[in-house]
C-alpha atoms as a PDB file:
ATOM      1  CA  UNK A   1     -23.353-108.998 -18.962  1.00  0.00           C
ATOM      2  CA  UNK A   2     -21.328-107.173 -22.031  1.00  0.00           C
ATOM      3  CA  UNK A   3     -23.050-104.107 -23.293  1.00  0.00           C
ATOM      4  CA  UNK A   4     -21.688-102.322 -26.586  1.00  0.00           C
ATOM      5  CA  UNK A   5     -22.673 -99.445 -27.985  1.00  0.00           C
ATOM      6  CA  UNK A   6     -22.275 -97.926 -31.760  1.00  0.00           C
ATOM      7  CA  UNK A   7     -21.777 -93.759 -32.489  1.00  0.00           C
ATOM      8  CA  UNK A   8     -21.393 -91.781 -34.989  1.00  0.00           C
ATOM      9  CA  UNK A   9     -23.828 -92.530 -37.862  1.00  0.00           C
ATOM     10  CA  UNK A  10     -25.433 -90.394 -39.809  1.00  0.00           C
ATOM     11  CA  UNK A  11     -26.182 -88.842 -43.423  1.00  0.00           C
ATOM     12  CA  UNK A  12     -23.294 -87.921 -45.317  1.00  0.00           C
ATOM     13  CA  UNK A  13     -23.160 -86.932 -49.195  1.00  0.00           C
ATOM     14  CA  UNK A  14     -20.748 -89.316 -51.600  1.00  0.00           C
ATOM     15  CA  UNK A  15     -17.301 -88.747 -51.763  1.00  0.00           C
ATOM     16  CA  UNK A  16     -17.720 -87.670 -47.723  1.00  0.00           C
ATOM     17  CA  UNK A  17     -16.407 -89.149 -43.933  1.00  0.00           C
ATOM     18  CA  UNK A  18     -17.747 -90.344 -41.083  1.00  0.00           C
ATOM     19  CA  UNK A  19     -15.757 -91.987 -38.513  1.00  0.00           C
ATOM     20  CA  UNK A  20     -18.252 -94.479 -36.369  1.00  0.00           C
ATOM     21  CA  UNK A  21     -17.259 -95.691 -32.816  1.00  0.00           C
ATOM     22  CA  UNK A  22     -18.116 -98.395 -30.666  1.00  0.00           C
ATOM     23  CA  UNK A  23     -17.489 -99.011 -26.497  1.00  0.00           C
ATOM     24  CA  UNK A  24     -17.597-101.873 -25.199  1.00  0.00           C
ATOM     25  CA  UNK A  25     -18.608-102.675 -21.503  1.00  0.00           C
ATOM     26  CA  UNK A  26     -19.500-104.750 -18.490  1.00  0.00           C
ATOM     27  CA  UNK A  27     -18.077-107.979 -18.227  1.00  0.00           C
ATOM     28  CA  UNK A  28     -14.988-107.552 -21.092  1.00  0.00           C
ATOM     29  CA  UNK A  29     -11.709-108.300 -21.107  1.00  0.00           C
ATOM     30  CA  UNK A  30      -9.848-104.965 -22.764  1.00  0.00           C
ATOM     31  CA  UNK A  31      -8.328-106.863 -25.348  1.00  0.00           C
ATOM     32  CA  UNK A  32     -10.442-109.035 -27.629  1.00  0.00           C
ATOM     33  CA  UNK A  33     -11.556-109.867 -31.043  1.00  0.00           C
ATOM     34  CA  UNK A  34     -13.948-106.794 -32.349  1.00  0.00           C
ATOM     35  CA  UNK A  35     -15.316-105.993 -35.617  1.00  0.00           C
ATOM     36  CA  UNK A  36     -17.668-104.057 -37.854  1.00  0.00           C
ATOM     37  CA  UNK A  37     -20.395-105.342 -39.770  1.00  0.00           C
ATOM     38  CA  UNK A  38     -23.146-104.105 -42.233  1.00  0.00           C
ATOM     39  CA  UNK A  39     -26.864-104.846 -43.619  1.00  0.00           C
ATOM     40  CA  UNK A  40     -28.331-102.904 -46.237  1.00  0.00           C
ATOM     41  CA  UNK A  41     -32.055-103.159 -46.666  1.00  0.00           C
ATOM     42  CA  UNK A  42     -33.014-106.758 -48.419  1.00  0.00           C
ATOM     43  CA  UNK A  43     -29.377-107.934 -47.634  1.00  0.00           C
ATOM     44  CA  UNK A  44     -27.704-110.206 -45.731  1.00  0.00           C
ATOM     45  CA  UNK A  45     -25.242-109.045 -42.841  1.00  0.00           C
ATOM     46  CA  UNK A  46     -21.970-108.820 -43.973  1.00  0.00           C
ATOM     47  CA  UNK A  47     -18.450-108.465 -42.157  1.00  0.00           C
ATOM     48  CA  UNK A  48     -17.391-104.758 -43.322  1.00  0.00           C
ATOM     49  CA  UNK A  49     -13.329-104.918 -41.133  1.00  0.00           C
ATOM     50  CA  UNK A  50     -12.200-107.242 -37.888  1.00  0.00           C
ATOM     51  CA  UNK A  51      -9.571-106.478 -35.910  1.00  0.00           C
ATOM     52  CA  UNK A  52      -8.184-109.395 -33.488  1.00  0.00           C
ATOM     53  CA  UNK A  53      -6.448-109.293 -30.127  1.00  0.00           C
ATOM     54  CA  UNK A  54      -3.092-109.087 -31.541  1.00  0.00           C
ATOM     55  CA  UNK A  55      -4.161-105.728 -33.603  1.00  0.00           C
ATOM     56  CA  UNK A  56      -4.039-107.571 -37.337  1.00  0.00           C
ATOM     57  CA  UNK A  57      -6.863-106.408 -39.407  1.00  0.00           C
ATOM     58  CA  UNK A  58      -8.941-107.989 -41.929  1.00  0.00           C
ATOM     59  CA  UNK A  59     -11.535-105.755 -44.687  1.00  0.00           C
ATOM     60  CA  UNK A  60     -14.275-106.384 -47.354  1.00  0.00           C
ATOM     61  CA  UNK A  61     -13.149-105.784 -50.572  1.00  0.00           C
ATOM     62  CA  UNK A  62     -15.837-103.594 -50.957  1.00  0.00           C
ATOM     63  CA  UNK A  63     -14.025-101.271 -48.512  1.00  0.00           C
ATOM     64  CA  UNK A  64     -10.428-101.815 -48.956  1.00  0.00           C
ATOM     65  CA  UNK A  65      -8.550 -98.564 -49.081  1.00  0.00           C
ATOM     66  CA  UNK A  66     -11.057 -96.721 -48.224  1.00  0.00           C
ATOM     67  CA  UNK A  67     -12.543 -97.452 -44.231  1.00  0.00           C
ATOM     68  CA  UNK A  68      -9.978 -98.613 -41.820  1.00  0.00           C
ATOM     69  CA  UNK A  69     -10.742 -99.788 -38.339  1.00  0.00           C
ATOM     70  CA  UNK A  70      -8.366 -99.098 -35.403  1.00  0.00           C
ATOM     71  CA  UNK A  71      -8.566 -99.478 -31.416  1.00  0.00           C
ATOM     72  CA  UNK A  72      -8.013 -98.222 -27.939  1.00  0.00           C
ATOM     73  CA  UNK A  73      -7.174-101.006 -25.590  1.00  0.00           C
ATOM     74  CA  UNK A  74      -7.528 -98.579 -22.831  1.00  0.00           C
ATOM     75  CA  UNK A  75     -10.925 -97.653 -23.654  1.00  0.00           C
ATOM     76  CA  UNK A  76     -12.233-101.162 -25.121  1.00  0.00           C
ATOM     77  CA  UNK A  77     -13.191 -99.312 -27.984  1.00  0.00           C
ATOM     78  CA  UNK A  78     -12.960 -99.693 -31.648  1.00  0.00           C
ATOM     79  CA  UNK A  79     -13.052 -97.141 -34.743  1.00  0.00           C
ATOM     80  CA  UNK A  80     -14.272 -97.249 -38.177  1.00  0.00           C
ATOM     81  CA  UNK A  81     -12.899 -94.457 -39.718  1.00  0.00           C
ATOM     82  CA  UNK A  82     -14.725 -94.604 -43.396  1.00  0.00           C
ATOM     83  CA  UNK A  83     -13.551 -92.344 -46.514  1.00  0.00           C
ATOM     84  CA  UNK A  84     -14.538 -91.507 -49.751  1.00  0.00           C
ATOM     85  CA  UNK A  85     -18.248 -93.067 -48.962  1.00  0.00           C
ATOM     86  CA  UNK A  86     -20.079 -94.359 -52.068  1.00  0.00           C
ATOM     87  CA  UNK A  87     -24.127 -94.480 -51.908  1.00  0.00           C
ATOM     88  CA  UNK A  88     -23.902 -98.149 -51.792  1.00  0.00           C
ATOM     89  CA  UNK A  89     -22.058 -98.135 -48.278  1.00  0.00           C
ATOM     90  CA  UNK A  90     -25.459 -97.001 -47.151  1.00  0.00           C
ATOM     91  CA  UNK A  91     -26.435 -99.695 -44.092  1.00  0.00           C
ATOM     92  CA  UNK A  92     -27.371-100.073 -40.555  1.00  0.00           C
ATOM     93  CA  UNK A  93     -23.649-100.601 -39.092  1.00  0.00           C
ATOM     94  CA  UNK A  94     -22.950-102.962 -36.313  1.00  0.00           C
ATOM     95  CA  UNK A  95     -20.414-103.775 -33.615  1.00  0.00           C
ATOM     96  CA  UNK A  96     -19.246-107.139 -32.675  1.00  0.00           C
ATOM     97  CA  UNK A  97     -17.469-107.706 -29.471  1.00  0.00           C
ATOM     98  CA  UNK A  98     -15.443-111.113 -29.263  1.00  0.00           C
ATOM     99  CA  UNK A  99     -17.574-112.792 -31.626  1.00  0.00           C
ATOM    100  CA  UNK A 100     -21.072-112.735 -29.557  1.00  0.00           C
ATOM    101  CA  UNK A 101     -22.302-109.940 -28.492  1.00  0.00           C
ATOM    102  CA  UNK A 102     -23.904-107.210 -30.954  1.00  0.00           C
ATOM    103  CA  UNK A 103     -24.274-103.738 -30.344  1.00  0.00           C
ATOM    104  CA  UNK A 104     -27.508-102.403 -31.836  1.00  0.00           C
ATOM    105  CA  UNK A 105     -26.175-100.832 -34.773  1.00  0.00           C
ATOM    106  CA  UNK A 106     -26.199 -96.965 -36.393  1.00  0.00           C
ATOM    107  CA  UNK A 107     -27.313 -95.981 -39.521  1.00  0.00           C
ATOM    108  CA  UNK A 108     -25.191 -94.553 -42.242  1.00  0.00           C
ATOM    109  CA  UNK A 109     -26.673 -92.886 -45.092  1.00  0.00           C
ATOM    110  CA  UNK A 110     -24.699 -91.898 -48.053  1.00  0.00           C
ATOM    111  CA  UNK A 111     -26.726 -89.347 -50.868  1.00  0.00           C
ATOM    112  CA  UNK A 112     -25.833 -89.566 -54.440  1.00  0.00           C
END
C-alpha cells in the first residue's frame, strides 16, 4: 500500500507564495516519477510540473517561470514551490506518485 500526502495549501493574496509539499509512503521505492497536478472548479485535471527519476522536470505553460518543483530522495518527497500566484492558479492541488497513486489534494486559494 503507497500512501501520499499533500501540505501546505492555503489562501494567499495575488502576487504572493506558497510552497506545497507532498510525502510519499508505504510501499515506495525513494526514487520515482512524481508530479503535481491541478483542478479548478468546472475543469478538468490538469498536469501543473513532473519531475522523473532522473530529476528532469517538465511545467504547464501556465506556470512556467513562476512554480518550480524540486525533491528529496531521502525523504520521498516532492516540492512545489509557487511564486508570483495569479487568482486563476486557484485549484484543489494534487500529488502523483509514480503515475498511480493520488494523494488527496490541498486547496490553494489566490484573492484578487
Amino acid at each position: 500500500q503507497v500512501q501520499v500526502v499533500e501540505s501546505g495549501g492555503g489562501l494567499v493574496q495575488a502576487g504572493g507564495s506558497l510552497r506545497l509539499s507532498c510525502a510519499a509512503s508505504g510501499n515506495i521505492v525513494s526514487i520515482a516519477p512524481m508530479g503535481w497536478y491541478r483542478q479548478a472548479p468546472g475543469k478538468q485535471r490538469e498536469m501543473v510540473a513532473t519531475i522523473s527519476s532522473g530529476g528532469s522536470t517538465n511545467y504547464a505553460d501556465s506556470v512556467k517561470g513562476r512554480f518550480t518543483i524540486s525533491r528529496d530522495n531521502a525523504k520521498s518527497t516532492v516540492y512545489l514551490q509557487m511564486n508570483a500566484l495569479k487568482p486563476e492558479d486557484t485549484a484543489v492541488y494534487y500529488c502523483n506518485y509514480k503515475f498511480v497513486f493520488w494523494g488527496q489534494g490541498t486547496q490553494v486559494t489566490v484573492s484578487s
